[in-house]
Structure formats: structure tokens, C-alpha cells
Protein backbone atom coordinates (compact mmCIF):
# COMPACT_ATOMS: atom_id res chain seq x y z
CA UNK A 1 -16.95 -11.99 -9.30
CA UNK A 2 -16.45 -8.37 -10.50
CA UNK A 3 -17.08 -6.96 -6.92
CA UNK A 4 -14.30 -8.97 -4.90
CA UNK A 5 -11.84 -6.88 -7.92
CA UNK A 6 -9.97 -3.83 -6.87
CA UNK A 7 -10.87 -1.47 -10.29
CA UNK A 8 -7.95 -0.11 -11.82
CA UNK A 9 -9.29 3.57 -11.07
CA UNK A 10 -8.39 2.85 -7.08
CA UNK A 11 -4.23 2.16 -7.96
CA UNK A 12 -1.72 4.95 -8.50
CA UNK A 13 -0.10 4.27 -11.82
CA UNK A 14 1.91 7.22 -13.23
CA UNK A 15 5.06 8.16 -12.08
CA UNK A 16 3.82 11.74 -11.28
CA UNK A 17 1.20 10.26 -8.78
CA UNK A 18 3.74 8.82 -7.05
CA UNK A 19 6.41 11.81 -6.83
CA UNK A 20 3.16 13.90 -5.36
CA UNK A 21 2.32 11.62 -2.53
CA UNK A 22 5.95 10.79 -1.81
CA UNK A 23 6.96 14.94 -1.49
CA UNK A 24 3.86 16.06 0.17
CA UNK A 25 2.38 12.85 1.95
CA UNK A 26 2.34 11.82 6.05
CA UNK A 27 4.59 9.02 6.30
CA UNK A 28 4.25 6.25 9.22
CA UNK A 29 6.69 3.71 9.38
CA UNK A 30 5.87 0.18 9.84
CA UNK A 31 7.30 -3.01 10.57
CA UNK A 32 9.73 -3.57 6.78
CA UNK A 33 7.44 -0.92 4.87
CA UNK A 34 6.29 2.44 5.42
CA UNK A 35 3.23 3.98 4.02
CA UNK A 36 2.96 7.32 3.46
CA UNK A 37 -0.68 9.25 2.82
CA UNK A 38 -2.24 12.28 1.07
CA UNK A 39 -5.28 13.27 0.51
CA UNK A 40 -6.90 13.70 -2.66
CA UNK A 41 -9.77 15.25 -4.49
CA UNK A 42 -11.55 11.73 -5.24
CA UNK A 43 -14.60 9.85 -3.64
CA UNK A 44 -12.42 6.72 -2.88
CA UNK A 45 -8.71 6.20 -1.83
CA UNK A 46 -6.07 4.85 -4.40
CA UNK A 47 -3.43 2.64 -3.22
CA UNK A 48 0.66 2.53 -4.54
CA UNK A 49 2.71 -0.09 -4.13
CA UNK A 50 7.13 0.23 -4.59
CA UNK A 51 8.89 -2.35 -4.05
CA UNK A 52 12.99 -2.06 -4.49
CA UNK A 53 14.50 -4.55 -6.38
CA UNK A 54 16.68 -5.85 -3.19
CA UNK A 55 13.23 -7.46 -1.76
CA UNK A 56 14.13 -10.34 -4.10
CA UNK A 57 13.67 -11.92 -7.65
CA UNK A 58 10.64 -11.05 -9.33
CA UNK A 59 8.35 -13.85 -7.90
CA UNK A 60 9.06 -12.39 -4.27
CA UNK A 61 8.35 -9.00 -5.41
CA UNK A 62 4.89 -10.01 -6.54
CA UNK A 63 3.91 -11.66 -4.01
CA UNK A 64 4.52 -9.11 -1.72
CA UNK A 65 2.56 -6.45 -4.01
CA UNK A 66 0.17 -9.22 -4.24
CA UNK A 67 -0.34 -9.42 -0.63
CA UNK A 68 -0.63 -5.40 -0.12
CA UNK A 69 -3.07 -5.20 -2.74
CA UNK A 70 -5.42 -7.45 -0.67
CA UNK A 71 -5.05 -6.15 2.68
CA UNK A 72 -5.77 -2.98 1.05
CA UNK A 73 -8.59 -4.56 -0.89
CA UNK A 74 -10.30 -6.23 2.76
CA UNK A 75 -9.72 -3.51 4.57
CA UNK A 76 -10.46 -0.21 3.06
CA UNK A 77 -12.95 1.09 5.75
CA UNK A 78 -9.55 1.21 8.10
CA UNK A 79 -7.54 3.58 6.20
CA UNK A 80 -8.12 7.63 6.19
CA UNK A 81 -11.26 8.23 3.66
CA UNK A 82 -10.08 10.01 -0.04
CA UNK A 83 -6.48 9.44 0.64
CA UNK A 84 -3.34 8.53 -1.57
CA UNK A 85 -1.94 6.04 -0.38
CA UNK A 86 1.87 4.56 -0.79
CA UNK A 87 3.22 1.52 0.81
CA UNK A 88 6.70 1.55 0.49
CA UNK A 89 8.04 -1.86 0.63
CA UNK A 90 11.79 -2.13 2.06
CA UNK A 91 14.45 -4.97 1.87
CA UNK A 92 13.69 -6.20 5.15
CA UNK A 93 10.26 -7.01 4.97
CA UNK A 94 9.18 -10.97 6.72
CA UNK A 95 6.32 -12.59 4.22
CA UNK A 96 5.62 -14.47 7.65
CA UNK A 97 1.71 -14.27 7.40
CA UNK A 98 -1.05 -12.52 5.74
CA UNK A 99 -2.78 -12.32 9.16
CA UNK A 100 0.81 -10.56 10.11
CA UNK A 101 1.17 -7.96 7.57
CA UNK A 102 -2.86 -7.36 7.70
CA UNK A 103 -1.93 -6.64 11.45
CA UNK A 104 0.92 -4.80 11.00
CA UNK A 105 -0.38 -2.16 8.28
CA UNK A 106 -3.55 -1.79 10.70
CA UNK A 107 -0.93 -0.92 13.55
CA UNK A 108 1.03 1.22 11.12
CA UNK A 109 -2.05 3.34 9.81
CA UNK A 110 -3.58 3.63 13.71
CA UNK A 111 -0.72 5.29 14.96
């Protein structure tokens, strides 16, 4: 079961982290989120997830983080190899579909 986890070494979790990526990262906005990449010094890519507090109560706001974490999870082969990355949730974002938002970050990251 281990190997379907995403290990806690492939998240951003300090504040710091996240100030880096956001000054000095490549941002590409998306459809209600924008992620924004850096590379880094490490054989794998770390993901970030903020969402603002004006997404919604707290069960929204999981979900959503939820949902990024898996797309990231599936589809790590798509996004640039030993890269920071920071999806930046915004208020606007549409939980319509997983198949939607996998889509849509796919889209985002492509160009």
C-alpha cells in the first residue's frame, strides 16, 4: 500500500520553501489556480499546495488540497523533472471533476 503514498520528503512544508519558489519561480496561470515552478537541487520534484481561506470552510479547502495532491501524485512524469512546485489555489476555483482539474493542470503546466 506504501507505494500508491506520496512520502512526506516530496511536499514543501516550511514557510521558507514556499517564499523561495513564490519570489524566484515561473508562474503559469490556470483555470482558478496558478502554479508556479523552480527548480531544485533534489532527484524528485516536491509539490506545495495554498489555499486562501475565501475557497471555503475547512472541508472545501481539503478537498481541494486533497484533489491536487493526487493529480500530482498520478501524474508526476508530466511535470518539469527536479522542480518546486506551487499550486496556488484561488477563490474561484470549480471542484467540477477530478478528470477536469487533472486536465486543466496538464493544460496549465504544457503551456
Amino acid at each position: 500500500m506504501d507505494r500508491f503514498t506520496l512520502p512526506k520528503a516530496h511536499l514543501l512544508r516550511k514557510t521558507g520553501e514556499f517564499q523561495r519558489v513564490y519570489r524566484s519561480g515561473q508562474r503559469h496561470r490556470g483555470n482558478g489556480f496558478t502554479v508556479i515552478v523552480m527548480p531544485n537541487t533534489l532527484p524528485w520534484n516536491r509539490l506545495g499546495i495554498s489555499v486562501q481561506r475565501k475557497t471555503g470552510n475547512a472541508v472545501r479547502r481539503n478537498r481541494v488540497k486533497r484533489l491536487v495532491r493526487e493529480v500530482f501524485r498520478l501524474n508526476r512524469g508530466d511535470f518539469p523533472a527536479h522542480c518546486d512546485v506551487v499550486i496556488a489555489v484561488r477563490p474561484d476555483f470549480s471542484l467540477d471533476s477530478f478528470a477536469a482539474l487533472r486536465a486543466d493542470i496538464a493544460r496549465t503546466l504544457c503551456g
